[in-house]
N, C-alpha and C. Protein backbone atom coordinates (compact mmCIF):
# COMPACT_ATOMS: atom_id res chain seq x y z
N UNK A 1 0.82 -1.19 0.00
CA UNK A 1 0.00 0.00 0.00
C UNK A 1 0.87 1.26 0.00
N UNK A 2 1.96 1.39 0.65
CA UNK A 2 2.99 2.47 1.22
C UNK A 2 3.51 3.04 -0.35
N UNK A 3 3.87 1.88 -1.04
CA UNK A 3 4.44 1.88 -2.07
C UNK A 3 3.43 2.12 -3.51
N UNK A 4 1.88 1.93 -2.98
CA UNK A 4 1.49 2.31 -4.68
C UNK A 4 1.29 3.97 -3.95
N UNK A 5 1.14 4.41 -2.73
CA UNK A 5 1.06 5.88 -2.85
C UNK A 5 2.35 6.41 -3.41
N UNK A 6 3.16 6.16 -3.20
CA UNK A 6 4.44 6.74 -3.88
C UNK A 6 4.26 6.77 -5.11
N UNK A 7 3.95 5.76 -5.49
CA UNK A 7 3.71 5.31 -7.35
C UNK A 7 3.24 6.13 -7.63
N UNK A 8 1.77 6.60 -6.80
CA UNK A 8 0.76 7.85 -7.08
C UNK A 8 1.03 9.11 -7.65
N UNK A 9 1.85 9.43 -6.51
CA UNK A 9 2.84 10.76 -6.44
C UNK A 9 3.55 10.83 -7.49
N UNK A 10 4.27 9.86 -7.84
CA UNK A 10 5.41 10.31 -8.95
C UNK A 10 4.73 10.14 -10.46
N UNK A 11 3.52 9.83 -10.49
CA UNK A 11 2.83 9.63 -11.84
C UNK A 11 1.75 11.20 -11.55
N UNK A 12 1.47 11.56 -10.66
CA UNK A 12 0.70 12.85 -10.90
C UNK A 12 2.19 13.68 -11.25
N UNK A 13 3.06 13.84 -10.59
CA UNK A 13 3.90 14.90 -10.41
C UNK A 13 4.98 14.71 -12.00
N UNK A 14 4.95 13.24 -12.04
CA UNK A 14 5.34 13.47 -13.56
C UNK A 14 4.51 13.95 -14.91
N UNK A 15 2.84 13.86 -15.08
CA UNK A 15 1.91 14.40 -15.46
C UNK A 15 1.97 15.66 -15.44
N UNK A 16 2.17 16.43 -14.21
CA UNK A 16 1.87 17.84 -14.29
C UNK A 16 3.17 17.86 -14.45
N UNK A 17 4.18 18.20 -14.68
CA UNK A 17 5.38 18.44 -14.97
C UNK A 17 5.47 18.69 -16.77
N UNK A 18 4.68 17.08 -17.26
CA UNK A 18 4.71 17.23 -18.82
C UNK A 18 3.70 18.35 -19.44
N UNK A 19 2.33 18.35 -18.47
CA UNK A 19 1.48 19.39 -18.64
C UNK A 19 2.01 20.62 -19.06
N UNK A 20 2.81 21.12 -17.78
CA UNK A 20 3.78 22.70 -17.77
C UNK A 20 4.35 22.78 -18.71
N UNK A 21 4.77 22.00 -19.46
CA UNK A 21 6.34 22.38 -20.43
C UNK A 21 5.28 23.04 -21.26
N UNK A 22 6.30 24.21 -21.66
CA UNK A 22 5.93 25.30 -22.71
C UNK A 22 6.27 24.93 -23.80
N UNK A 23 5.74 24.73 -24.69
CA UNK A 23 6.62 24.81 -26.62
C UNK A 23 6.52 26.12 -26.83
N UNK A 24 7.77 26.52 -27.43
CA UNK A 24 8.53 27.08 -28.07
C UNK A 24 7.88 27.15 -30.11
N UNK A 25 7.13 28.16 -30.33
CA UNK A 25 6.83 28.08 -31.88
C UNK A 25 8.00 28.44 -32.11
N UNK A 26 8.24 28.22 -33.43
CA UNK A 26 10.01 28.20 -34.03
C UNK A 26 9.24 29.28 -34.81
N UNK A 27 10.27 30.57 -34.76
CA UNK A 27 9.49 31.37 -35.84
C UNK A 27 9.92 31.24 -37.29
N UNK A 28 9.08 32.41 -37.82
CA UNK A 28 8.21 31.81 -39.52
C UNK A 28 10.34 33.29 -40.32
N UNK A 29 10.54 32.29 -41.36
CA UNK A 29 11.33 33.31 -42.06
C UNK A 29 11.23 34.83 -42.79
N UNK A 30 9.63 34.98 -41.95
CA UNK A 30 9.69 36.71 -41.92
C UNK A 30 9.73 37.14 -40.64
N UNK A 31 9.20 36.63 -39.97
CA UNK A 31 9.57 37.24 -38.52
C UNK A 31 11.37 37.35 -38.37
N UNK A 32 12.07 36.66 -39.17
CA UNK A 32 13.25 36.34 -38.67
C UNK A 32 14.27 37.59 -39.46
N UNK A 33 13.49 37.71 -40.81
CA UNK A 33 14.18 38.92 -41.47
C UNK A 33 13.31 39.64 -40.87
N UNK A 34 12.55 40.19 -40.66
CA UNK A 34 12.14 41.24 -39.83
C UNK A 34 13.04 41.89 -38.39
N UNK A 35 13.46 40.85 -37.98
CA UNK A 35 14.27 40.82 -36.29
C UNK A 35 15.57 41.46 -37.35
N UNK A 36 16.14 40.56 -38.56
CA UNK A 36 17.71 41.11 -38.76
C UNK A 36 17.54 42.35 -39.12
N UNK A 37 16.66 42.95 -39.79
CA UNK A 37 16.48 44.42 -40.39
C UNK A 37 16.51 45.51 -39.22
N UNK A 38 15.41 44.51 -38.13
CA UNK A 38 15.78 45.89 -36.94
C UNK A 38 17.12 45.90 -36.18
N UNK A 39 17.84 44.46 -35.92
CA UNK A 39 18.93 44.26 -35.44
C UNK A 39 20.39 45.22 -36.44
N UNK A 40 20.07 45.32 -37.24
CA UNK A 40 21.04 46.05 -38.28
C UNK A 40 20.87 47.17 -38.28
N UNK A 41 19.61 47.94 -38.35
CA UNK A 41 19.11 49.31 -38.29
C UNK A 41 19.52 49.47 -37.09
N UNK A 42 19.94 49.33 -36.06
CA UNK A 42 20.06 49.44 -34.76
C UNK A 42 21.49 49.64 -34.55
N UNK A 43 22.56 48.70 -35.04
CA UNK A 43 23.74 49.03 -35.50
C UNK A 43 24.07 50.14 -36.06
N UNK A 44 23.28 50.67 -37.41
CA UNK A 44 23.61 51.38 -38.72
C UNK A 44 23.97 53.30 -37.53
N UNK A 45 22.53 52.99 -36.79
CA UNK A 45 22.12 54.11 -36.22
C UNK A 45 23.42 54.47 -35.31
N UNK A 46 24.06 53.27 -34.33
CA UNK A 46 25.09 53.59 -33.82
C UNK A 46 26.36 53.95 -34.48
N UNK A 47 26.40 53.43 -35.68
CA UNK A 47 27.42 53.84 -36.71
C UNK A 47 27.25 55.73 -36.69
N UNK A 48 25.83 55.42 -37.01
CA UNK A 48 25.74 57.11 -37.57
C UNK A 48 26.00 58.29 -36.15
N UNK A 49 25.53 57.63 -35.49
CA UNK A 49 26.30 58.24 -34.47
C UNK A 49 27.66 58.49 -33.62
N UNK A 50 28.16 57.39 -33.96
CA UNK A 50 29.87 57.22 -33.94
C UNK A 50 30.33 58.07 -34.91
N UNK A 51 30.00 58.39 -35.92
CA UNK A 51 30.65 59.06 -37.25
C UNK A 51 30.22 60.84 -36.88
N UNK A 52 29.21 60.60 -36.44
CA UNK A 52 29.32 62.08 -35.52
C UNK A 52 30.06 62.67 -34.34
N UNK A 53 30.48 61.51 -33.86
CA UNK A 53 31.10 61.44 -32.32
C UNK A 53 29.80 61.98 -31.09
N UNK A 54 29.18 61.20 -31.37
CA UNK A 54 27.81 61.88 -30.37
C UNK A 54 27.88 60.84 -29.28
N UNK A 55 28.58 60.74 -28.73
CA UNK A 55 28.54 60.09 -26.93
C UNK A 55 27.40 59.73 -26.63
N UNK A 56 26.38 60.69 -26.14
CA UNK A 56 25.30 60.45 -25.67
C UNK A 56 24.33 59.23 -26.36
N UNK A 57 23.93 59.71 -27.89
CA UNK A 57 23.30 58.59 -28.77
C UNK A 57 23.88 57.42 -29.11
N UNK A 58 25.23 57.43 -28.96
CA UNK A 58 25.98 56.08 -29.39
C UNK A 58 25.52 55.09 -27.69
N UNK A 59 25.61 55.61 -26.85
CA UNK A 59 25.39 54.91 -25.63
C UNK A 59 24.35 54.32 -25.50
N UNK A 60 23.07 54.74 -26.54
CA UNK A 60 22.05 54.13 -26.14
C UNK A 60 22.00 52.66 -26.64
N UNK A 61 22.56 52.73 -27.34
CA UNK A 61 23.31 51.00 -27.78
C UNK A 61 23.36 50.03 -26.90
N UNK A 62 24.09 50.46 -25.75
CA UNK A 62 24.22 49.72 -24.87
C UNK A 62 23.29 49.34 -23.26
N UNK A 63 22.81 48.04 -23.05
CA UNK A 63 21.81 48.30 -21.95
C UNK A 63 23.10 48.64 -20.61
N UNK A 64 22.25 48.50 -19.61
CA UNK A 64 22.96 48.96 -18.49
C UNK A 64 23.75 47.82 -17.85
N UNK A 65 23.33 46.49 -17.97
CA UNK A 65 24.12 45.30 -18.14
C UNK A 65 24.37 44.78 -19.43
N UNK A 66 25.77 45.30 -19.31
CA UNK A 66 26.70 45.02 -20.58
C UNK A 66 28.05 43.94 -19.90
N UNK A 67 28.49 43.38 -21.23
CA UNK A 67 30.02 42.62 -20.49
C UNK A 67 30.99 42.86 -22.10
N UNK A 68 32.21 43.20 -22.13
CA UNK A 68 32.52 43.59 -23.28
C UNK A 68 33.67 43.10 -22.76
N UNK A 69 34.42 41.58 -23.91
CA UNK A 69 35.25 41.04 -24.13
C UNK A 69 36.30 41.95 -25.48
N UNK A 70 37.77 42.10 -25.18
CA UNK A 70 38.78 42.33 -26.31
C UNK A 70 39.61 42.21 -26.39
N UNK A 71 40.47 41.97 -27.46
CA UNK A 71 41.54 41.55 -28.30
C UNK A 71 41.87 40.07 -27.34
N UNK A 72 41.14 39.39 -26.73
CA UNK A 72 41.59 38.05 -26.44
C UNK A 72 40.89 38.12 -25.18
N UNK A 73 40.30 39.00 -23.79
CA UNK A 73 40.49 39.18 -22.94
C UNK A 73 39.49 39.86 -22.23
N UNK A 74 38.72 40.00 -21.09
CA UNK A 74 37.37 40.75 -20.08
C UNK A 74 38.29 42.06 -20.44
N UNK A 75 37.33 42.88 -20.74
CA UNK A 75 37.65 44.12 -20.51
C UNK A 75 36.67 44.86 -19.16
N UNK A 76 35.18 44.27 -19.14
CA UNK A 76 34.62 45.08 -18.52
C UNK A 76 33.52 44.70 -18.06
N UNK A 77 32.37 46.25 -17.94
CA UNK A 77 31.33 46.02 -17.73
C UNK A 77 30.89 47.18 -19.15
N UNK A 78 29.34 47.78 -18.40
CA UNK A 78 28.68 48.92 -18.54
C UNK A 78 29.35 50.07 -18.56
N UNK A 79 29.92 50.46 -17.49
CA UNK A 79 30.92 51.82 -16.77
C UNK A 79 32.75 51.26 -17.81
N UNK A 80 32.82 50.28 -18.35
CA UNK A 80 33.96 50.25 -19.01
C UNK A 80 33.59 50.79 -20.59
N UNK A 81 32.65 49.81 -21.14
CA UNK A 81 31.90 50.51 -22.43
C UNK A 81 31.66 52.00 -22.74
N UNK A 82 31.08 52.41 -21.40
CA UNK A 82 31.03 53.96 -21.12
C UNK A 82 32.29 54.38 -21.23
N UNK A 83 33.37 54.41 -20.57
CA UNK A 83 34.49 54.87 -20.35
C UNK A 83 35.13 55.02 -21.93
N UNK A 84 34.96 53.81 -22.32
CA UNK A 84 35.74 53.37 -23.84
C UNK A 84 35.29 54.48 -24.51
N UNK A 85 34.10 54.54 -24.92
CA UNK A 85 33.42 56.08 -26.14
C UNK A 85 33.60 57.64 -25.30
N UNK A 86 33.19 57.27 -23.74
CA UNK A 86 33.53 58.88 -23.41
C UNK A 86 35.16 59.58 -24.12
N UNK A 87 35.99 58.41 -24.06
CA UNK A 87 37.41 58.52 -23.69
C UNK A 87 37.57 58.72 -25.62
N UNK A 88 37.26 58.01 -26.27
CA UNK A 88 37.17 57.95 -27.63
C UNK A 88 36.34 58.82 -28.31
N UNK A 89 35.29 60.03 -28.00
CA UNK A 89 35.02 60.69 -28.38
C UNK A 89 35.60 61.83 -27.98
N UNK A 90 36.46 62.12 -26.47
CA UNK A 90 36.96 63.37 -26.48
C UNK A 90 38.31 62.96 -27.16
N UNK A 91 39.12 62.14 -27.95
CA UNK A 91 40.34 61.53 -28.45
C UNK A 91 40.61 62.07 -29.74
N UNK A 92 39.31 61.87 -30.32
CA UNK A 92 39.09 61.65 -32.26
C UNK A 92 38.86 63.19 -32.45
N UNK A 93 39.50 63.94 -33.41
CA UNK A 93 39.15 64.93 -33.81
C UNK A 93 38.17 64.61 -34.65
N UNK A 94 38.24 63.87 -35.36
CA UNK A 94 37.38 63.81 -36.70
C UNK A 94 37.29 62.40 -37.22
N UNK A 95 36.54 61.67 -37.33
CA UNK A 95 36.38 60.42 -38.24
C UNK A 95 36.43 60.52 -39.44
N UNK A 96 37.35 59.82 -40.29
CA UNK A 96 37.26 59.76 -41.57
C UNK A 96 36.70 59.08 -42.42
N UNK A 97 36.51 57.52 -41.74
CA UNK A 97 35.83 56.62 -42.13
C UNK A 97 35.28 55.56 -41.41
N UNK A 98 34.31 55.19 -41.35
CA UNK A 98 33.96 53.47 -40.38
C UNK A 98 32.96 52.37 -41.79
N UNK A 99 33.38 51.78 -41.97
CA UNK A 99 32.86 50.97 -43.08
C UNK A 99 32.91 49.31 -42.18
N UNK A 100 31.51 49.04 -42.30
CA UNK A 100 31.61 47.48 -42.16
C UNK A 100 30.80 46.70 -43.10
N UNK A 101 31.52 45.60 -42.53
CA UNK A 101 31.26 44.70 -44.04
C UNK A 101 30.97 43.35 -43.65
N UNK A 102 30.27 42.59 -44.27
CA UNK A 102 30.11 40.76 -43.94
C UNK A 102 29.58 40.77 -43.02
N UNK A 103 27.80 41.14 -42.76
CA UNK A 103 26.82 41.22 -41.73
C UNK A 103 26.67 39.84 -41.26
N UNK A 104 26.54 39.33 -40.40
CA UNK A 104 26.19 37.69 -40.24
C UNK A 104 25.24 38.20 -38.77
N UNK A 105 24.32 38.07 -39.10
CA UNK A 105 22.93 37.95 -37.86
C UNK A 105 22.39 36.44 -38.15
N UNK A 106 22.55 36.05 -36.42
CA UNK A 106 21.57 34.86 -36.57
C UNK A 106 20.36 35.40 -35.25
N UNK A 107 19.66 34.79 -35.73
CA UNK A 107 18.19 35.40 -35.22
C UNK A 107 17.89 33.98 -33.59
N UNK A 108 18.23 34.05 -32.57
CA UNK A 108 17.55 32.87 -31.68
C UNK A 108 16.46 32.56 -31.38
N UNK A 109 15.76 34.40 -31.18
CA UNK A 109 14.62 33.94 -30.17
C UNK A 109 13.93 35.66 -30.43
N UNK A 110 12.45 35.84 -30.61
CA UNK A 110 11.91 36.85 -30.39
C UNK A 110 12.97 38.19 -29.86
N UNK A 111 13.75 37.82 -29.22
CA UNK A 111 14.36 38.82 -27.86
C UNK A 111 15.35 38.51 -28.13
N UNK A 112 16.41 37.35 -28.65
CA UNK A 112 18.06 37.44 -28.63
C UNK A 112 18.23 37.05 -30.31
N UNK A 113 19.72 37.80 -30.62
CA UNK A 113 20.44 37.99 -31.77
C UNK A 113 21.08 37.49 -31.33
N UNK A 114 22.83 36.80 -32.50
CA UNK A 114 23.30 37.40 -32.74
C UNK A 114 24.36 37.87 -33.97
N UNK A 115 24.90 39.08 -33.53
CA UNK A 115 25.13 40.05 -34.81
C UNK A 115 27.11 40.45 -34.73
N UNK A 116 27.33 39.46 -35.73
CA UNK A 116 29.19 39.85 -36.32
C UNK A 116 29.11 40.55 -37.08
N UNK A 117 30.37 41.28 -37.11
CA UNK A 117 30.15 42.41 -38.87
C UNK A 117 32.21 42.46 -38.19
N UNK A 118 32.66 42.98 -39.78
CA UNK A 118 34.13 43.38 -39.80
C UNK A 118 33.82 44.47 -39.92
N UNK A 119 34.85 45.64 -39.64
CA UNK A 119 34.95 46.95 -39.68
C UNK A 119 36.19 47.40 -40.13
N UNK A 120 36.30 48.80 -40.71
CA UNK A 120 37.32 49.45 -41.06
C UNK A 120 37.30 50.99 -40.71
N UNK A 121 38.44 51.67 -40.04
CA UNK A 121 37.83 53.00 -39.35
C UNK A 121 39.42 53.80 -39.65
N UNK A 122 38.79 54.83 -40.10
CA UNK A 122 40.13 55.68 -40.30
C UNK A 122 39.34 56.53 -39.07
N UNK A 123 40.70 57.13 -38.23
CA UNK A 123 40.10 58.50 -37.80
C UNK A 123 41.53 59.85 -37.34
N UNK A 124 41.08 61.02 -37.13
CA UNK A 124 42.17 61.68 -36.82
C UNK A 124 42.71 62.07 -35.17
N UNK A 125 43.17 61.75 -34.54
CA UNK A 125 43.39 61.77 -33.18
C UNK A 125 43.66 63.23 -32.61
N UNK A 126 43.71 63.76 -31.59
CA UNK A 126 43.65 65.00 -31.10
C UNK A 126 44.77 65.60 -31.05
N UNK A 127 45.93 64.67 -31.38
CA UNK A 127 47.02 64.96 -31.55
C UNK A 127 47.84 65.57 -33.24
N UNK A 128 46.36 65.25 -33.94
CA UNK A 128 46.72 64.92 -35.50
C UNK A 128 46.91 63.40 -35.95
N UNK A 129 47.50 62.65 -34.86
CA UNK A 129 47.90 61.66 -36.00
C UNK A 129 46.71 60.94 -36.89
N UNK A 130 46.95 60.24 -37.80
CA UNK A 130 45.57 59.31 -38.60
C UNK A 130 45.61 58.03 -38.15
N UNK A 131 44.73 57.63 -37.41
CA UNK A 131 44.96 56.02 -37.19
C UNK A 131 44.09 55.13 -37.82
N UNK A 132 44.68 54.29 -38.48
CA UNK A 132 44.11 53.29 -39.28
C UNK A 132 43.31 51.60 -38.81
N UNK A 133 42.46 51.49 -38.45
CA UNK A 133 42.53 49.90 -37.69
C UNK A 133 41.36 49.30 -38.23
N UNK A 134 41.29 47.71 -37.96
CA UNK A 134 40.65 47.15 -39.04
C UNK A 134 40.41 46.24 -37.77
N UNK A 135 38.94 45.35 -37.93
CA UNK A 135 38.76 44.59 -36.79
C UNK A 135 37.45 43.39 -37.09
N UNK A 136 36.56 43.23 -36.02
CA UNK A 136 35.52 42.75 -36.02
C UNK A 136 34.89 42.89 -34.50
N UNK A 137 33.87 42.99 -34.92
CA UNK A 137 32.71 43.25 -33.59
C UNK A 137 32.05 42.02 -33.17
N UNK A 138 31.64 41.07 -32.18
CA UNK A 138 30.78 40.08 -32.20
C UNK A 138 29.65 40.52 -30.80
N UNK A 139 28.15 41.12 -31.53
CA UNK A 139 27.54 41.04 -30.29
C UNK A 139 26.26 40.34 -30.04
N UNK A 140 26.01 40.00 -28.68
CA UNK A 140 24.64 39.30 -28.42
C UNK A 140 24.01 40.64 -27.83
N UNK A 141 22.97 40.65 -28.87
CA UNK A 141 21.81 41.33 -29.05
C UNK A 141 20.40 41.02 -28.44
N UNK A 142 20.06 42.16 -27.23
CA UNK A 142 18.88 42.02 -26.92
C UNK A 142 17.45 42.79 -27.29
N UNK A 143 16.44 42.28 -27.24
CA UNK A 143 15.43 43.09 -27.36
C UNK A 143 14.83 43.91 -26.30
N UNK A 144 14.74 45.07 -26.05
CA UNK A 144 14.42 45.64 -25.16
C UNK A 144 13.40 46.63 -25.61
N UNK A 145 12.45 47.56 -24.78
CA UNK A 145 11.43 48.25 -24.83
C UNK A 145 11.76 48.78 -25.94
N UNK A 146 12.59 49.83 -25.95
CA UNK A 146 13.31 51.29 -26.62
C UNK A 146 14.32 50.17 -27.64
N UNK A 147 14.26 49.37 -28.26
CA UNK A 147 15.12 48.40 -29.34
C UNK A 147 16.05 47.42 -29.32
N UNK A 148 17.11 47.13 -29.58
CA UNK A 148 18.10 46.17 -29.56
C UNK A 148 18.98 46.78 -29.07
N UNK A 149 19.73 46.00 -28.32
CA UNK A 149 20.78 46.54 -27.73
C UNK A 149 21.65 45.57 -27.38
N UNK A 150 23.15 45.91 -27.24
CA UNK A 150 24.23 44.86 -27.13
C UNK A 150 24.20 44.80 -25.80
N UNK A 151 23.95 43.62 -25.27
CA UNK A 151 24.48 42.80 -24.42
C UNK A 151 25.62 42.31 -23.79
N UNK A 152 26.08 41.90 -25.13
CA UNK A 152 27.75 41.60 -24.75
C UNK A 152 28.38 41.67 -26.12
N UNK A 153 29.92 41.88 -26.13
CA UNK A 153 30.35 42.30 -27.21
C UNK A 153 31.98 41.70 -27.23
N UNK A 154 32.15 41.22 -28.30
CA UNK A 154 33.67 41.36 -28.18
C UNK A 154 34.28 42.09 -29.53
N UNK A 155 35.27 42.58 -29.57
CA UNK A 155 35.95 43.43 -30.64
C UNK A 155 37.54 42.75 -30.34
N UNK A 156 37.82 42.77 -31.91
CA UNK A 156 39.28 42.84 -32.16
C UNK A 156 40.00 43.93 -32.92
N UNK A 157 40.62 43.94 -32.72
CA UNK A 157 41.69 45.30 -33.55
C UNK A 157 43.20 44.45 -34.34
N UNK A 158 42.94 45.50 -35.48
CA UNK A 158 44.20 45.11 -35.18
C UNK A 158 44.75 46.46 -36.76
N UNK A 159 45.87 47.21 -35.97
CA UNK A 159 46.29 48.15 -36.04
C UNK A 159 47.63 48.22 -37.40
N UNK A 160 48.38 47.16 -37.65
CA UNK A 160 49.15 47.00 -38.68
C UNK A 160 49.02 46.38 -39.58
N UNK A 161 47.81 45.92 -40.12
CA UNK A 161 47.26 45.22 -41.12
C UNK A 161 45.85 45.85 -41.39
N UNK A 162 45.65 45.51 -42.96
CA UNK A 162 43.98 45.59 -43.21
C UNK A 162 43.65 46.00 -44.64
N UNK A 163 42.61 46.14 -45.05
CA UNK A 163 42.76 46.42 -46.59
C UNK A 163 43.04 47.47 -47.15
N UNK A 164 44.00 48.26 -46.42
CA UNK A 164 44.55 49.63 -47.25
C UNK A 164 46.09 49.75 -47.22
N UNK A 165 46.35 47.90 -46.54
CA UNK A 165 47.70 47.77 -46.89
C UNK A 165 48.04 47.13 -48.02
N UNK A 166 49.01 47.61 -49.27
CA UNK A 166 49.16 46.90 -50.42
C UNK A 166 49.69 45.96 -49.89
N UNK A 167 49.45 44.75 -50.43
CA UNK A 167 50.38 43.24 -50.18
C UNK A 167 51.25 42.81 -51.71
């Protein structure tokens, strides 16, 4: 007797257990180009604002929990991301160029991306000099009220190579 109540128990509790599980609809391949168009427009906008040097609008990019991996290594948080553009917009006299190229968005979920692209950025430093660097961005992209926003990010640089060196 002791033993079919147990039985009991673990056949309701395995029942309602299978009950609960949620499915997951896999979404339809417009919802999915729909997500990359805003996930990119969302980028483009931070571009356009980087190319202005506008601090303020480029920040909105980022939520307030951020983690930003580079050139191999933790760089940070939120308050480091911040630091990086405050510090890089009072630096740059002038941008000359930011060009990226080879978009790769993969779409997960209603709410997560994510979004690689290579980059190329001339700019002029406060000193005059021109610095040339060539890289790639990799970020997980969230959906939030006010749009997409990076999550987490990693960037590489790299400063003596890139396509404006003849080989």
């Amino acid at each position: 007797m002791r033993h079919s109540h147990l039985f009991t128990a673990f056949i309701i509790l395995a029942l309602s257990t299978i009950s609960c599980r949620v499915e997951v609809k896999p979404l339809t391949i417009e919802e999915k180009d729909k997500i990359k168009k805003e996930v990119f427009s969302a980028y483009r906008d931070h571009i356009e604002h980087l190319l202005a040097l506008d601090y303020q609008e480029m920040m909105k990019f980022y939520p307030d929990e951020h983690i930003i991996y580079g050139d191999g290594e933790y760089w940070g948080d939120y308050e480091t991301i911040d630091q990086i553009w405050k510090q890089f917009t009072d630096d740059v006299q002038k941008m000359l160029k930011w060009e990226v190229d080879d978009h790769q968005i993969f779409v997960h979920s209603k709410d997560a991306a994510s979004y690689l692209v290579e980059f190329v950025n001339w700019r002029i430093e406060s000193n005059g000099d021109t610095t040339k660097v060539h890289g790639s961005f990799s970020f997980g992209m969230q959906k939030h009220p006010d749009g997409w926003k990076a999550a987490t990010q990693n960037v590489t640089h790299h400063y003596t190579a890139g396509p404006w060196v003849k080989k």
